[in-house]
C-alpha atoms as a PDB file:
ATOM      1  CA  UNK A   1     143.720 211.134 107.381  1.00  0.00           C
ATOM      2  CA  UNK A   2     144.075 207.847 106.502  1.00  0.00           C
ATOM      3  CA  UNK A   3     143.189 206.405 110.028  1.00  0.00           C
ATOM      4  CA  UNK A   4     140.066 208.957 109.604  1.00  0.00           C
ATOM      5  CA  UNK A   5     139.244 206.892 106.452  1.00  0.00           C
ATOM      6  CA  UNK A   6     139.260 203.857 108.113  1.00  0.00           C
ATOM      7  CA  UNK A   7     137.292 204.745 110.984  1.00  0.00           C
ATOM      8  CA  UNK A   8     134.932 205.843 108.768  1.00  0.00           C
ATOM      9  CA  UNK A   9     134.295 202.577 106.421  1.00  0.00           C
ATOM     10  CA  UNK A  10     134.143 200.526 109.519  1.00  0.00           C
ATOM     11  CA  UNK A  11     131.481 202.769 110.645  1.00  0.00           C
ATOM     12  CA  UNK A  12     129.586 202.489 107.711  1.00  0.00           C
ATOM     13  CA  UNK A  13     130.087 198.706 107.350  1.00  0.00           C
ATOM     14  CA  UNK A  14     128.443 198.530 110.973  1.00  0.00           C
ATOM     15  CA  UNK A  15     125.580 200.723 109.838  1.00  0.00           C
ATOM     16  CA  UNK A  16     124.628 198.606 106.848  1.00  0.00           C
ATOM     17  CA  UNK A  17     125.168 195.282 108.531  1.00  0.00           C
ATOM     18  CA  UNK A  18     122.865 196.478 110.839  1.00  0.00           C
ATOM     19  CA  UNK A  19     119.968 197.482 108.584  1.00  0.00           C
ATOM     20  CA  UNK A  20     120.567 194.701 106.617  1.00  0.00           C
ATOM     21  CA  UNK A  21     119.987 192.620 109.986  1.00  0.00           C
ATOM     22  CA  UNK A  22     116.911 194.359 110.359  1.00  0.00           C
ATOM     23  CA  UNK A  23     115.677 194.188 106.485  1.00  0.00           C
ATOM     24  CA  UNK A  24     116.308 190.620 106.586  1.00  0.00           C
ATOM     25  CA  UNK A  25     114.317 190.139 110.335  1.00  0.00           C
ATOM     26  CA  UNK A  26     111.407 191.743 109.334  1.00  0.00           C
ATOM     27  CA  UNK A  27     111.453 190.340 105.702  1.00  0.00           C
ATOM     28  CA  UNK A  28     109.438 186.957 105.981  1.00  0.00           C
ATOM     29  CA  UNK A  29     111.156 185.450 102.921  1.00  0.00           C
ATOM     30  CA  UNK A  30     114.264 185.301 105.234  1.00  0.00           C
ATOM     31  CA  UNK A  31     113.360 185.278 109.007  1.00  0.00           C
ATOM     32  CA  UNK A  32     110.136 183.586 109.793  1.00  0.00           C
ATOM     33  CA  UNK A  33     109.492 184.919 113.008  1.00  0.00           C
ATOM     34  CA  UNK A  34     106.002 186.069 114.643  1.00  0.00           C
ATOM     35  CA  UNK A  35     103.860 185.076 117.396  1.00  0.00           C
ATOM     36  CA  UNK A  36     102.282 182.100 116.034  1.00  0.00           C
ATOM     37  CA  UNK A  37     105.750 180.442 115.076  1.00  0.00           C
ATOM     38  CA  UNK A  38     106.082 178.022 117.870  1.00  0.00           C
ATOM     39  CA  UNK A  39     102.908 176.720 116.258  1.00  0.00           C
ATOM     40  CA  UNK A  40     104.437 176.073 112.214  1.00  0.00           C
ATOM     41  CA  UNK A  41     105.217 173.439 110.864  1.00  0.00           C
ATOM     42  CA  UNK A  42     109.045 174.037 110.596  1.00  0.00           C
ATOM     43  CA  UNK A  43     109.262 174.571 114.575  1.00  0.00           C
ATOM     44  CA  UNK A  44     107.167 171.422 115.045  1.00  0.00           C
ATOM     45  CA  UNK A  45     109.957 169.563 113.448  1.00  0.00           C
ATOM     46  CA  UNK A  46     112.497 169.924 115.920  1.00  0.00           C
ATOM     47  CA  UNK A  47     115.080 170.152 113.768  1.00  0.00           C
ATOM     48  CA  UNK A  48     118.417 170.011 116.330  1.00  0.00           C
ATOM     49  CA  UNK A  49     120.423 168.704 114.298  1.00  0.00           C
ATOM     50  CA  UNK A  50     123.611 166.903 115.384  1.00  0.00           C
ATOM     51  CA  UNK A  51     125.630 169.360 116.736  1.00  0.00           C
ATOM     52  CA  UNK A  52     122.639 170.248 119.684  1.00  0.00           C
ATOM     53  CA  UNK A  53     121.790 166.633 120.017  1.00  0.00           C
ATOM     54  CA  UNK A  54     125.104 166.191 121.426  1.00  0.00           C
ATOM     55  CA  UNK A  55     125.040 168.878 124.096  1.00  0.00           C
ATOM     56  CA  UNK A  56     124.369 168.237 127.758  1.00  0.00           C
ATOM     57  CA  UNK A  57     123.573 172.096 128.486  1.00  0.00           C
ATOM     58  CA  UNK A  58     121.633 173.648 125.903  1.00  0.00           C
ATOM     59  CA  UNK A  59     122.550 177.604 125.499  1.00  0.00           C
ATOM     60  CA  UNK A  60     118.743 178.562 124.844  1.00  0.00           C
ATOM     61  CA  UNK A  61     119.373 182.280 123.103  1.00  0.00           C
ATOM     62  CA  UNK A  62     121.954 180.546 120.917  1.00  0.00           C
ATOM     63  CA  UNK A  63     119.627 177.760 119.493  1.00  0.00           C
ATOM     64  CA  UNK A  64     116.860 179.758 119.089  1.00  0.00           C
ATOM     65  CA  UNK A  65     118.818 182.756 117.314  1.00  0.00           C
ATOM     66  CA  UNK A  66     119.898 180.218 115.208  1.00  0.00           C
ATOM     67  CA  UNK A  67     117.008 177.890 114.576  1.00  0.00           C
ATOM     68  CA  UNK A  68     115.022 181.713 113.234  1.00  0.00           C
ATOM     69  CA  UNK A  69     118.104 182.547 110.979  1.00  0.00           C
ATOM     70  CA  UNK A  70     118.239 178.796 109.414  1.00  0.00           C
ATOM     71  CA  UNK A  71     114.387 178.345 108.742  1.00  0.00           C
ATOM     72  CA  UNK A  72     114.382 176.218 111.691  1.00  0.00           C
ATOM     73  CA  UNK A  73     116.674 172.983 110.608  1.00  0.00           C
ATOM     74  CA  UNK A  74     119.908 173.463 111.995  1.00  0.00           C
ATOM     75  CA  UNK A  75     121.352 169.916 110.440  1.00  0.00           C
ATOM     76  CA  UNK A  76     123.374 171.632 108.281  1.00  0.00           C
ATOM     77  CA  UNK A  77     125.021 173.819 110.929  1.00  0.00           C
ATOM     78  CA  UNK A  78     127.727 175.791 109.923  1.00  0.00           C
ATOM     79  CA  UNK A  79     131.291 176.445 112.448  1.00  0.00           C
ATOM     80  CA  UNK A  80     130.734 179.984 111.418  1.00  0.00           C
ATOM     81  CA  UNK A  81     126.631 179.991 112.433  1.00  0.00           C
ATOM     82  CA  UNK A  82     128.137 179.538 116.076  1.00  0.00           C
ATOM     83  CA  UNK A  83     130.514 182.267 115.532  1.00  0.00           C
ATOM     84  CA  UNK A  84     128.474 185.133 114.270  1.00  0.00           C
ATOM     85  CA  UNK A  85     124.768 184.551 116.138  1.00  0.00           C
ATOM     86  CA  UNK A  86     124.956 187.130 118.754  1.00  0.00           C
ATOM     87  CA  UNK A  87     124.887 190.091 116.648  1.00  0.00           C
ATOM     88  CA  UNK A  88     121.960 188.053 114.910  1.00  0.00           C
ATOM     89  CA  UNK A  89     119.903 187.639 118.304  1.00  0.00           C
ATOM     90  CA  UNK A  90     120.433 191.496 118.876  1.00  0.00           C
ATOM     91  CA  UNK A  91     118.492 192.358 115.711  1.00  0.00           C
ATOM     92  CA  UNK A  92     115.960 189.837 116.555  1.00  0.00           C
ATOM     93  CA  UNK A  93     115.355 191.285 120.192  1.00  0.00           C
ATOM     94  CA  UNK A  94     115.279 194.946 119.223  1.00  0.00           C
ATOM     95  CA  UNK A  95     112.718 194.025 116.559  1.00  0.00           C
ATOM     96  CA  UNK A  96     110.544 191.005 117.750  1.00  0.00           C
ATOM     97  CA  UNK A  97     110.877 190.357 121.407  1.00  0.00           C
ATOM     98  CA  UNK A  98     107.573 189.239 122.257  1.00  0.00           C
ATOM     99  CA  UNK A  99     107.915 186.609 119.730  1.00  0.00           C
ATOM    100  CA  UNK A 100     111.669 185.656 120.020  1.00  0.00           C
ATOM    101  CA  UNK A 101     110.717 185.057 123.803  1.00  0.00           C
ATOM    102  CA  UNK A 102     107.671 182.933 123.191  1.00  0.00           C
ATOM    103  CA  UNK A 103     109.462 180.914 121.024  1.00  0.00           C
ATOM    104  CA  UNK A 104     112.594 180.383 123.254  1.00  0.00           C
ATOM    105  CA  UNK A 105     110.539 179.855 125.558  1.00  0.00           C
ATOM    106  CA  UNK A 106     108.520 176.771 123.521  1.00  0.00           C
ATOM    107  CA  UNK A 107     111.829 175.067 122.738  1.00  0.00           C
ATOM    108  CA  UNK A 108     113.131 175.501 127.087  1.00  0.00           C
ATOM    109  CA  UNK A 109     109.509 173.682 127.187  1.00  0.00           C
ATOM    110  CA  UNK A 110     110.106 170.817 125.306  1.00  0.00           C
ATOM    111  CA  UNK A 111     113.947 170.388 125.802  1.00  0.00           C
ATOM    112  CA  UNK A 112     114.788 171.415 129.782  1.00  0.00           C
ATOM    113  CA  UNK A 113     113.544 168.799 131.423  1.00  0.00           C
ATOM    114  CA  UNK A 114     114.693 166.007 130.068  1.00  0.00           C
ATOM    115  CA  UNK A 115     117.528 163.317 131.590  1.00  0.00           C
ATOM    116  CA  UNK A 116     116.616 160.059 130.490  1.00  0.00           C
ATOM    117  CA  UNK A 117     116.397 158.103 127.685  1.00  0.00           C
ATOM    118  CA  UNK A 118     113.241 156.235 127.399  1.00  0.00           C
ATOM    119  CA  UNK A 119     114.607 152.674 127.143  1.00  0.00           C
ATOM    120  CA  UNK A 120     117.491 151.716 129.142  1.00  0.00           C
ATOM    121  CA  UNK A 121     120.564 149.575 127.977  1.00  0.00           C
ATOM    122  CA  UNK A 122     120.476 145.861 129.431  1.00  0.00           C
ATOM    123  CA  UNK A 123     123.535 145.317 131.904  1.00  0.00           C
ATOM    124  CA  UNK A 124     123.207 141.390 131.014  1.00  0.00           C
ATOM    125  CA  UNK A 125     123.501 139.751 127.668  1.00  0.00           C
ATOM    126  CA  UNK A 126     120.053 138.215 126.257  1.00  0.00           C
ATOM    127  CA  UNK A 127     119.535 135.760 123.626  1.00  0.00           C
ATOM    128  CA  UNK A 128     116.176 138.451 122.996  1.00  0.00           C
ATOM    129  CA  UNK A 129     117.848 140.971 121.131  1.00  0.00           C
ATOM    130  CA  UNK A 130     121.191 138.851 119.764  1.00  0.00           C
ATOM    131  CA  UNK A 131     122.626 142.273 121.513  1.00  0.00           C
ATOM    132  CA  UNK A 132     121.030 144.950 119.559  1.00  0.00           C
ATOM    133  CA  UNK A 133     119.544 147.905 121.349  1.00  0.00           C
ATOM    134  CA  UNK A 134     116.173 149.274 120.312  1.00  0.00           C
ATOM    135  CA  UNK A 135     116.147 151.717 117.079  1.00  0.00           C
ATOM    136  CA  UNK A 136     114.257 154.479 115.730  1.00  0.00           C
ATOM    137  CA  UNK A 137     113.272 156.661 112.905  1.00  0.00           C
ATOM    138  CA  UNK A 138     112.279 160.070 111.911  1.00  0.00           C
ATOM    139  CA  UNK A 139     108.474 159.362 110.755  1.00  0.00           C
ATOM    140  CA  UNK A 140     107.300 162.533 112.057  1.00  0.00           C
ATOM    141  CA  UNK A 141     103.194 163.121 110.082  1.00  0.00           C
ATOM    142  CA  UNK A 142     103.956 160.165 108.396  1.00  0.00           C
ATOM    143  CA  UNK A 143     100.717 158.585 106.670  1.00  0.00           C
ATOM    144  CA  UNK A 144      98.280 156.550 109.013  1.00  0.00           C
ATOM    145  CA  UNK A 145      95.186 155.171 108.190  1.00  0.00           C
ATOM    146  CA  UNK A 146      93.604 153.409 111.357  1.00  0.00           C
ATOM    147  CA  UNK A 147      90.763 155.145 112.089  1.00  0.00           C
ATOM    148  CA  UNK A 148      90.953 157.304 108.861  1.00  0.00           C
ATOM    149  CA  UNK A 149      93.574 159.024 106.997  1.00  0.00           C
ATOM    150  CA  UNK A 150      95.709 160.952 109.424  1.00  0.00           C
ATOM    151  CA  UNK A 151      99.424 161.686 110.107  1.00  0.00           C
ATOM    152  CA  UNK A 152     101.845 159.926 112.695  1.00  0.00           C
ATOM    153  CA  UNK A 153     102.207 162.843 115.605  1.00  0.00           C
ATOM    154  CA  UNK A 154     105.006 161.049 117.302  1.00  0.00           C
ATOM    155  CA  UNK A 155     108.293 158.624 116.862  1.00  0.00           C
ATOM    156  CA  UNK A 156     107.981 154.567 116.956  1.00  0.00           C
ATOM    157  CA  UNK A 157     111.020 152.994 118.818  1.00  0.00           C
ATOM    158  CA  UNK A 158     111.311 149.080 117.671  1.00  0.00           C
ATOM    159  CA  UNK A 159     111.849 146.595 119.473  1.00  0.00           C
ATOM    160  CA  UNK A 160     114.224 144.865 116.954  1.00  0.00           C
ATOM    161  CA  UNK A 161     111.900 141.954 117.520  1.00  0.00           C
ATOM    162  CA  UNK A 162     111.697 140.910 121.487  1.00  0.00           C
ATOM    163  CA  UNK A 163     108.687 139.975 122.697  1.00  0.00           C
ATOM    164  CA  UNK A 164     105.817 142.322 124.290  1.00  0.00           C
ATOM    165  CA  UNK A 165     106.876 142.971 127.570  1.00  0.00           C
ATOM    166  CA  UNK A 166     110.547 142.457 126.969  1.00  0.00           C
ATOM    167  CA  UNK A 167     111.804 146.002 127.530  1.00  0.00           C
ATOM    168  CA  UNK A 168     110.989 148.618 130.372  1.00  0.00           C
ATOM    169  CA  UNK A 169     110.248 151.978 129.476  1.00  0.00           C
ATOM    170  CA  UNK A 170     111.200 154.899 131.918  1.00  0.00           C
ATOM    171  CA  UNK A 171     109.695 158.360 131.712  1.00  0.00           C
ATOM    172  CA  UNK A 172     112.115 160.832 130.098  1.00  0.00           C
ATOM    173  CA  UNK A 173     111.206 163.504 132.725  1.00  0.00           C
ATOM    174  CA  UNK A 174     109.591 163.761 135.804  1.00  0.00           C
ATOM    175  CA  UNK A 175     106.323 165.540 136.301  1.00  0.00           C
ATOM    176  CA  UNK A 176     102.518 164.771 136.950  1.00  0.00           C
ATOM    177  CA  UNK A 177     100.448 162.115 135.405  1.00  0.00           C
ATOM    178  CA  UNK A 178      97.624 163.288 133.809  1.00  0.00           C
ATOM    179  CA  UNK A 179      96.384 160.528 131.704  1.00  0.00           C
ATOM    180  CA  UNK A 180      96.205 156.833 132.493  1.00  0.00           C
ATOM    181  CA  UNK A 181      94.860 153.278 130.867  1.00  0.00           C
ATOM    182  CA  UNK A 182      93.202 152.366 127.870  1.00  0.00           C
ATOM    183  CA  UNK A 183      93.107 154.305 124.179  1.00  0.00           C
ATOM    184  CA  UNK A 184      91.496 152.404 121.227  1.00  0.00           C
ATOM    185  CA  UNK A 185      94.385 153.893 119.055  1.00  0.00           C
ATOM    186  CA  UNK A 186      97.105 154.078 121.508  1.00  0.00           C
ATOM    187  CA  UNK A 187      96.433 151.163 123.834  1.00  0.00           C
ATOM    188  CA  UNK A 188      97.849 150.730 127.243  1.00  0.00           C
ATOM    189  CA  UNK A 189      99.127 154.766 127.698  1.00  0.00           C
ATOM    190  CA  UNK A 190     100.489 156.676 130.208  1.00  0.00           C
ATOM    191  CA  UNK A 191     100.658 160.614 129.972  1.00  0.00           C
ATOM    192  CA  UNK A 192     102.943 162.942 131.842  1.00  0.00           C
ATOM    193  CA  UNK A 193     103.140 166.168 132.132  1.00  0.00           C
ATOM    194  CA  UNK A 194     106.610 167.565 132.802  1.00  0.00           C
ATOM    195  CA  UNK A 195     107.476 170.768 135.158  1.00  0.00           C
ATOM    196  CA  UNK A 196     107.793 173.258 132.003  1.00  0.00           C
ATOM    197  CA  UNK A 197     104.532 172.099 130.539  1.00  0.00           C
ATOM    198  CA  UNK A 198     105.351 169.801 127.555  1.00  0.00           C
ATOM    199  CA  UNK A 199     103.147 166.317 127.726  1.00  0.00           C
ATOM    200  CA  UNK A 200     104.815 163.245 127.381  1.00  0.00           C
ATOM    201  CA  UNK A 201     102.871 160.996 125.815  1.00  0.00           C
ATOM    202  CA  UNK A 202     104.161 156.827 125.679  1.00  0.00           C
ATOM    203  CA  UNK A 203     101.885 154.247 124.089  1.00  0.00           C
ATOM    204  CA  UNK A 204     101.589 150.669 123.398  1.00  0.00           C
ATOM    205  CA  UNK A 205     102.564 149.652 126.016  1.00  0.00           C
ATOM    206  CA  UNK A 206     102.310 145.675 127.079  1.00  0.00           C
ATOM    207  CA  UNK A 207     101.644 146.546 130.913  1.00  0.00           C
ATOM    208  CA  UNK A 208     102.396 149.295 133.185  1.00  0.00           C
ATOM    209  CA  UNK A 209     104.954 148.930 136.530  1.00  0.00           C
ATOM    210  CA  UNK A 210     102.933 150.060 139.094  1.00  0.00           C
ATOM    211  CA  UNK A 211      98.819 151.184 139.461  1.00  0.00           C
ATOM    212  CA  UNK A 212      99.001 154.339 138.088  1.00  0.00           C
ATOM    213  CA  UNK A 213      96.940 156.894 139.591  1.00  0.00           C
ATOM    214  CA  UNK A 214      95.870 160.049 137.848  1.00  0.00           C
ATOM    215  CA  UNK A 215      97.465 162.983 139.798  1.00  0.00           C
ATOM    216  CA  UNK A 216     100.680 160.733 140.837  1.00  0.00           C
ATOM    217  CA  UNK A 217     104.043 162.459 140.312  1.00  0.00           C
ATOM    218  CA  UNK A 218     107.240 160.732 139.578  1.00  0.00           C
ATOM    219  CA  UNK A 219     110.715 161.274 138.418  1.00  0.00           C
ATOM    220  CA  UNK A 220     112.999 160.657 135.464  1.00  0.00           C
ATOM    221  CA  UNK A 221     113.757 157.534 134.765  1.00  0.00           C
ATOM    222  CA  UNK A 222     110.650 156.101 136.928  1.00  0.00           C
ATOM    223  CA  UNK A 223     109.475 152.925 135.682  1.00  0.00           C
ATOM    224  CA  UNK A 224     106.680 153.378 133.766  1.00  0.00           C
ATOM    225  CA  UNK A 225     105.797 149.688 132.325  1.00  0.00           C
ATOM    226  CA  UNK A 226     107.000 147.596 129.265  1.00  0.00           C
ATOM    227  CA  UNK A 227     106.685 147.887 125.646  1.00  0.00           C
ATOM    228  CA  UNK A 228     103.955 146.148 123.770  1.00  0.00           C
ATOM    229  CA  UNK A 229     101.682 146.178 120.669  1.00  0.00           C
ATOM    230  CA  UNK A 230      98.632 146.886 122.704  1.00  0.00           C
ATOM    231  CA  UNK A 231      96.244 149.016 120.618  1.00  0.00           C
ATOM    232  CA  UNK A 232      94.480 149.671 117.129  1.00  0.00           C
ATOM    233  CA  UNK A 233      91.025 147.864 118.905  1.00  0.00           C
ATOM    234  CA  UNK A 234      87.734 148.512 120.526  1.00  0.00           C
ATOM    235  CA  UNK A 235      88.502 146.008 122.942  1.00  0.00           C
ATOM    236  CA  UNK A 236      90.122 146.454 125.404  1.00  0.00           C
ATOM    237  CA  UNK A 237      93.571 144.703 125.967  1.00  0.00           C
ATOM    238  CA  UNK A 238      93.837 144.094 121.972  1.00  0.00           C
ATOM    239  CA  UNK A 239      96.919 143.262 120.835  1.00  0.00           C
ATOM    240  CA  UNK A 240      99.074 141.909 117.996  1.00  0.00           C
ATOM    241  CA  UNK A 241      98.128 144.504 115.444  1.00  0.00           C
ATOM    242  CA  UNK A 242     101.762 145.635 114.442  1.00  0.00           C
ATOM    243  CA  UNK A 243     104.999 145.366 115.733  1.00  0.00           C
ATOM    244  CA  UNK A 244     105.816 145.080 119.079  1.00  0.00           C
ATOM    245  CA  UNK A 245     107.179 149.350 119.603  1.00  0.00           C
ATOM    246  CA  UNK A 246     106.975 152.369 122.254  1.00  0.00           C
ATOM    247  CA  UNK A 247     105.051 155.417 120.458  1.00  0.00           C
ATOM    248  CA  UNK A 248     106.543 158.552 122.154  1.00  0.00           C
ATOM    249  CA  UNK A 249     104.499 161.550 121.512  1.00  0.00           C
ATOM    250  CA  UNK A 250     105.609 164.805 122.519  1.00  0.00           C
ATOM    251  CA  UNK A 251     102.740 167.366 122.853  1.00  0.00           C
ATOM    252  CA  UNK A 252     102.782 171.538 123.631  1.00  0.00           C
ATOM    253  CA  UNK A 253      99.240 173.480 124.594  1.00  0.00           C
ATOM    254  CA  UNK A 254      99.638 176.883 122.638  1.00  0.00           C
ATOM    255  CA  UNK A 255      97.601 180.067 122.061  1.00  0.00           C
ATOM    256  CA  UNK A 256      95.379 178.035 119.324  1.00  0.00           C
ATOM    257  CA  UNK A 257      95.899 174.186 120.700  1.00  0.00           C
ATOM    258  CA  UNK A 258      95.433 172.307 123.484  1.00  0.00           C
ATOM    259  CA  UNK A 259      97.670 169.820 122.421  1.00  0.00           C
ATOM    260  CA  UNK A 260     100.031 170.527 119.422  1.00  0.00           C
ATOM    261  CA  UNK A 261     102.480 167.546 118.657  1.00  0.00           C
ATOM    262  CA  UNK A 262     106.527 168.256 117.958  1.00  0.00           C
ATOM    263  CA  UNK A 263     108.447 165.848 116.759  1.00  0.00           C
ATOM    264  CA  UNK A 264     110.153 163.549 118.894  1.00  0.00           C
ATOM    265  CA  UNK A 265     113.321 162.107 116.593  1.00  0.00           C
ATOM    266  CA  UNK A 266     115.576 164.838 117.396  1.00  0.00           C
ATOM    267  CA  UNK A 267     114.498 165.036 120.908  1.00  0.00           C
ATOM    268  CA  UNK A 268     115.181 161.146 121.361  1.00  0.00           C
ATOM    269  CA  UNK A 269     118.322 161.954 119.792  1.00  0.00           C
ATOM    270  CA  UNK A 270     119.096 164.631 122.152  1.00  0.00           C
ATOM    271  CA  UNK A 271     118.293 162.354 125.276  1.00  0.00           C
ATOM    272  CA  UNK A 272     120.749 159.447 124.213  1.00  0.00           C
ATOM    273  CA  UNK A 273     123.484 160.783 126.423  1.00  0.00           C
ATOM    274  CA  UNK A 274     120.927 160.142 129.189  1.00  0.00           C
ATOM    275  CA  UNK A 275     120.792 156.531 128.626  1.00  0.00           C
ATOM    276  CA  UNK A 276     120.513 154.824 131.836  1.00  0.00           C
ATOM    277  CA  UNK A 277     121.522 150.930 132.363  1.00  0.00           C
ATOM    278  CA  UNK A 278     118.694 148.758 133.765  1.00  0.00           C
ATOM    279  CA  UNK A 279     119.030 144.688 134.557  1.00  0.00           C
ATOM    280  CA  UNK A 280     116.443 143.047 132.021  1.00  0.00           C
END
């Protein structure tokens, strides 16, 4: 009898974890999951966090199971969120699998293809730098007022003050270039787009490596050309409007846009185990 007792609360334990599961999925106020949420805000952001930065293989069902149950910021990641996700991703499947799909899908897209860092390490000591590497910052929609009021759809990496031209930037992926030259905002840019469809986008740049043609593939960790200030002019070749930087733009075509931006911070963050060592 008492066995029989057991049996039976663990049963009903099960049950009501379950519905609860389920209550909570379809309830918006707790798990904001539909078709369009590859295209919010809060996926935009990209929020890894540093426990999936620091992974070399990315378990896809896992992040995105999570990334739905923690309103899409995992930098607060719990031990126990690794733990207890699979009965989690379950419930989400049974419920929404169209739109759990799509959106693991959208985060393979931006994340799979990646194996380089965009600036490699010098393998020689340079009076340019005083031995700093470059640095960056999470200014995701920041405020930007060239060319009207407008937010930042990318992440800046300094060049801790070397000159234009100093530092080589190598293309995080490989893929197909689809866009090539000059951009009154973005200056000397390149644009790639990678094998799962995400667009690379790197601007500013001082000079490019080679004479890019549209159509041209390459690989990770191709050089690309050199950081600059180029940009933020009519004219073509202006430069010397800001801070010599690389503007990486990360950018997703979607059921509503042809090009939505994500934010690149985390991503950068994730590729920094890729860092390749370059003579410079």
């Amino acid at each position: 009898m008492h066995m029989i007792w057991i049996w039976s609360l663990m049963l009903l334990l099960t049950v009501y974890h379950t519905a609860l599961s389920d209550y909570l999925l379809i309830n918006p106020e707790f798990y904001q999951l539909d078709r369009d949420s590859w295209e919010s805000e809060a996926f935009r952001k990209m929020e890894l966090g540093e426990y999936w930065s620091a992974q070399t293989k990315i378990d896809y069902d896992c992040l995105t199971t999570l990334m739905i149950a923690n309103h899409y910021d995992l930098t607060q990641l719990k031990k126990e969120d690794l733990e207890n996700w699979e009965q989690q991703k379950l419930s989400i499947s049974r419920q929404k699998s169209i739109d759990y799909q799509k959106l693991k899908q959208a985060y393979q897209t931006v994340l799979q293809d990646i194996s380089c860092f965009p600036i490699p390490v010098s393998s020689e000591p340079s009076k340019e730098t005083d031995g700093k590497f470059v640095s960056y910052e999470n200014d995701f929609l920041a405020p930007r007022t060239y060319g009207g009021d407008r937010q930042h759809e990318g992440c800046d990496i300094s060049g801790n003050g070397a000159p234009r031209g100093f530092y080589p930037v190598l293309s995080m992926t490989g893929g197909t270039i689809e866009q090539v030259g000059w951009l009154e905002k973005g200056g000397w840019r390149i644009g790639i787009r990678a094998p799962s469809g995400a667009y690379f986008y790197y601007a500013h740049l001082y000079g490019y490596a080679e004479d890019w043609k549209i159509g041209e593939s390459v690989e990770p960790g191709r050089l690309l050309g050199y950081m600059g200030d180029s940009g933020y002019g009519t004219t073509e070749g202006t430069v010397g409007n800001f801070e010599v930087h690389l503007h990486l733009g990360i950018y997703l075509k979607t059921d509503h846009y042809q090009e939505l931006s994500v934010n690149p911070y985390w991503v950068l963050r994730y590729s920094q185990q890729f860092i390749r060592r370059a003579s410079y």
